[in-house]
N, C-alpha and C. Protein backbone atom coordinates (compact mmCIF):
# COMPACT_ATOMS: atom_id res chain seq x y z
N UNK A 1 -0.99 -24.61 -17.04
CA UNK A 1 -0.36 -23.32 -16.84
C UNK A 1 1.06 -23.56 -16.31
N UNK A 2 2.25 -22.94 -17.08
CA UNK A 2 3.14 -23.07 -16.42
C UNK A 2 3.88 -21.94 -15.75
N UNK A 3 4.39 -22.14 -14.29
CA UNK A 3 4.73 -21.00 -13.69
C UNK A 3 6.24 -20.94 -13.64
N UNK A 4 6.53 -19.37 -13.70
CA UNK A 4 7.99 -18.98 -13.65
C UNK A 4 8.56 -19.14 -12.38
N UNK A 5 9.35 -20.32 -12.04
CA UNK A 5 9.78 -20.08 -10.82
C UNK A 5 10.36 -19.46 -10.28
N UNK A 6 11.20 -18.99 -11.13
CA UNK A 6 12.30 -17.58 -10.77
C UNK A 6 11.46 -16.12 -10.54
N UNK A 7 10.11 -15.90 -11.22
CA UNK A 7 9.42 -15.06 -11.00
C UNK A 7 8.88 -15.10 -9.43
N UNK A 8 8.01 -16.11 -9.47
CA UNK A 8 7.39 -16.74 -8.35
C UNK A 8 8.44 -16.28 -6.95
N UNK A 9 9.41 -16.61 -7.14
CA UNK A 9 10.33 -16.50 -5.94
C UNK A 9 10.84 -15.47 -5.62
N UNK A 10 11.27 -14.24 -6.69
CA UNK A 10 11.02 -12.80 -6.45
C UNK A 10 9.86 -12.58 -5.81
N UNK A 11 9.11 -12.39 -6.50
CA UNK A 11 7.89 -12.10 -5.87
C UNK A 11 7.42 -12.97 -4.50
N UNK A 12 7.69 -13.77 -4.07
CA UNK A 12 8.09 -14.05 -2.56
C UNK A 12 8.82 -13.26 -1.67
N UNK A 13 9.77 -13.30 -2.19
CA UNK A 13 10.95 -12.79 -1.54
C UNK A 13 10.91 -11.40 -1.26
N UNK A 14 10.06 -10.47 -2.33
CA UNK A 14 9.74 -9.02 -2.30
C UNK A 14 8.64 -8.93 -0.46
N UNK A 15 7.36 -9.61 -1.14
CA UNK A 15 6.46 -9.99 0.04
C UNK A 15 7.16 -10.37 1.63
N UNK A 16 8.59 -11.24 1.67
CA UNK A 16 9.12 -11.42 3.04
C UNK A 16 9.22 -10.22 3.34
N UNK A 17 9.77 -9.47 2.68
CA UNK A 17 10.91 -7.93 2.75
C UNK A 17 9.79 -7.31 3.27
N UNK A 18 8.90 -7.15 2.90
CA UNK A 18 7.53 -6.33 2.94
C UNK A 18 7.12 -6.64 4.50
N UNK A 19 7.00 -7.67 4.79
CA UNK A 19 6.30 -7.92 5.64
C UNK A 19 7.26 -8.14 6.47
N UNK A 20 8.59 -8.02 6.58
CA UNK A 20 8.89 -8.56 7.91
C UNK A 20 9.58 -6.99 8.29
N UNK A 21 9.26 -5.37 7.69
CA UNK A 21 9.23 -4.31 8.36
C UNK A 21 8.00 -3.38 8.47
N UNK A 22 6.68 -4.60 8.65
CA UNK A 22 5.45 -4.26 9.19
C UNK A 22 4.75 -3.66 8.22
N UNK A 23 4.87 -4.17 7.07
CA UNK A 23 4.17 -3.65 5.97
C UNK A 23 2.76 -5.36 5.71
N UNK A 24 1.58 -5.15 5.88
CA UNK A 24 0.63 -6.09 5.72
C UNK A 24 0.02 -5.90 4.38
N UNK A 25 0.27 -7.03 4.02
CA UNK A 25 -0.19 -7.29 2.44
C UNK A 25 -2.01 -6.83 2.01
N UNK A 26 -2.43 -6.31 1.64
CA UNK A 26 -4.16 -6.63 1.29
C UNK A 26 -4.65 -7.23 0.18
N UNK A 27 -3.33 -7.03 -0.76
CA UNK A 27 -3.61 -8.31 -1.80
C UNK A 27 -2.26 -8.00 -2.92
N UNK A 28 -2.29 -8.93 -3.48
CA UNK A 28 -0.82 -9.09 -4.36
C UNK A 28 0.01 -7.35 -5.16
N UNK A 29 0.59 -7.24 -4.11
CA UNK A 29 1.68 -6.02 -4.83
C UNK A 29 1.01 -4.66 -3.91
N UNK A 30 0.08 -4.99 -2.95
CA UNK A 30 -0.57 -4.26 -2.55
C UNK A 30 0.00 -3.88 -0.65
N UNK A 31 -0.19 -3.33 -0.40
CA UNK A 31 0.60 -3.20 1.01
C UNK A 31 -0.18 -1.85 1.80
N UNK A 32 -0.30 -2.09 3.48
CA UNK A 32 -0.85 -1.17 4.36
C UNK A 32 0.33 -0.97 5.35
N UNK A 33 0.91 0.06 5.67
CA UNK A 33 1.87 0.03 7.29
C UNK A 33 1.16 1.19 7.93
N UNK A 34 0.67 0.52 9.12
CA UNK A 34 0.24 1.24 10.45
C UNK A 34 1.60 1.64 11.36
N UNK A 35 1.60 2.69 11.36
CA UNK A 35 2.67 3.40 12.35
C UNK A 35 2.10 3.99 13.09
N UNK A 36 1.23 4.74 13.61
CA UNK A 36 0.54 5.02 15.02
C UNK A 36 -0.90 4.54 14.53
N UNK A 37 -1.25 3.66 15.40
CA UNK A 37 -3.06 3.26 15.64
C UNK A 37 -3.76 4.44 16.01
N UNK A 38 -3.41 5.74 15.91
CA UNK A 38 -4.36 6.94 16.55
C UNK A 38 -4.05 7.98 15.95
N UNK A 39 -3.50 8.03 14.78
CA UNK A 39 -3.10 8.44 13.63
C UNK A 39 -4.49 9.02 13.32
N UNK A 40 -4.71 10.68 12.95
CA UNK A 40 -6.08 11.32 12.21
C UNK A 40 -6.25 11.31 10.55
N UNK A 41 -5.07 10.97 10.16
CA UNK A 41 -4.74 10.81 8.55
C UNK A 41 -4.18 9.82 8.74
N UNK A 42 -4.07 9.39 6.84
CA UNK A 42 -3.75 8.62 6.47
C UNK A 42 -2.79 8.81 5.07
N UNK A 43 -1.63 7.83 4.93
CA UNK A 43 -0.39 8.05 4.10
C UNK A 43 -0.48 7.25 3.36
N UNK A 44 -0.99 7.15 2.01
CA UNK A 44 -1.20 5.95 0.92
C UNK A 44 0.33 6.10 0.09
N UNK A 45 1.07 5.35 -0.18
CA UNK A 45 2.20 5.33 -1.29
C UNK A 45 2.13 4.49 -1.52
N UNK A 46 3.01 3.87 -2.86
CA UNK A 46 3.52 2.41 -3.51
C UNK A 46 4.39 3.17 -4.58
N UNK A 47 4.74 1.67 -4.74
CA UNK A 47 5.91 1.63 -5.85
C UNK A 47 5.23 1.36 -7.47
N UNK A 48 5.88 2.43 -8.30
CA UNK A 48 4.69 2.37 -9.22
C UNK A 48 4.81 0.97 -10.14
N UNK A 49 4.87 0.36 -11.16
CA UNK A 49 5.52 -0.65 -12.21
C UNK A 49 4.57 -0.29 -13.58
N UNK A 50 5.18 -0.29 -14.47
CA UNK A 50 4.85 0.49 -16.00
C UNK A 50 3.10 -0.58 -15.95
N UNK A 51 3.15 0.97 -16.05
CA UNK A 51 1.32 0.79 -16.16
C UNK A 51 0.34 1.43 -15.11
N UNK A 52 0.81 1.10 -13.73
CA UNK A 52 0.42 1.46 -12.90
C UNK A 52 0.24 2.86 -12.05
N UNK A 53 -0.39 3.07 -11.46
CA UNK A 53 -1.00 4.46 -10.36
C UNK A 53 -0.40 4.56 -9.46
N UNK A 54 -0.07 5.39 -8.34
CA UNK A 54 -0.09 5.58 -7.56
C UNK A 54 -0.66 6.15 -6.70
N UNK A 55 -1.57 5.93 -5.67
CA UNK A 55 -2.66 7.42 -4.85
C UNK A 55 -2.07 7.03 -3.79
N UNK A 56 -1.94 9.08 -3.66
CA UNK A 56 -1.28 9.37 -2.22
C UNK A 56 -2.59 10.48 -1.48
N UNK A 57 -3.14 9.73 -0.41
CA UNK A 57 -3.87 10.07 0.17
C UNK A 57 -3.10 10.89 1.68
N UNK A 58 -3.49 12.05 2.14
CA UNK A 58 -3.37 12.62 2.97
C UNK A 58 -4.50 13.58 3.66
């Protein structure tokens, strides 16, 4: 298998961005941010990419 490194490294680099303004990964392209722990709802968004869903839970 050969991998795109230039891909590979976006997609790193997206994940730093992500995570270093408290956004926790749950799995690839996937993301949770807790802003109050005592929070009664919950705020689902993402970024869509051709093909994909978005659910916004409230």
């Amino acid at each position: 298998m050969i991998h795109n490194i230039d891909a590979d490294f976006w997609a790193e680099l997206a994940q730093i961005q992500a995570e270093s303004i408290g956004w926790q990964p749950l799995e690839p392209g996937v993301y949770l941010h807790v802003s109050d722990e005592n929070a009664t709802e919950v705020l689902v968004v993402g970024m869509p990419q051709a093909g994909a869903a978005v659910l916004l839970v409230v």
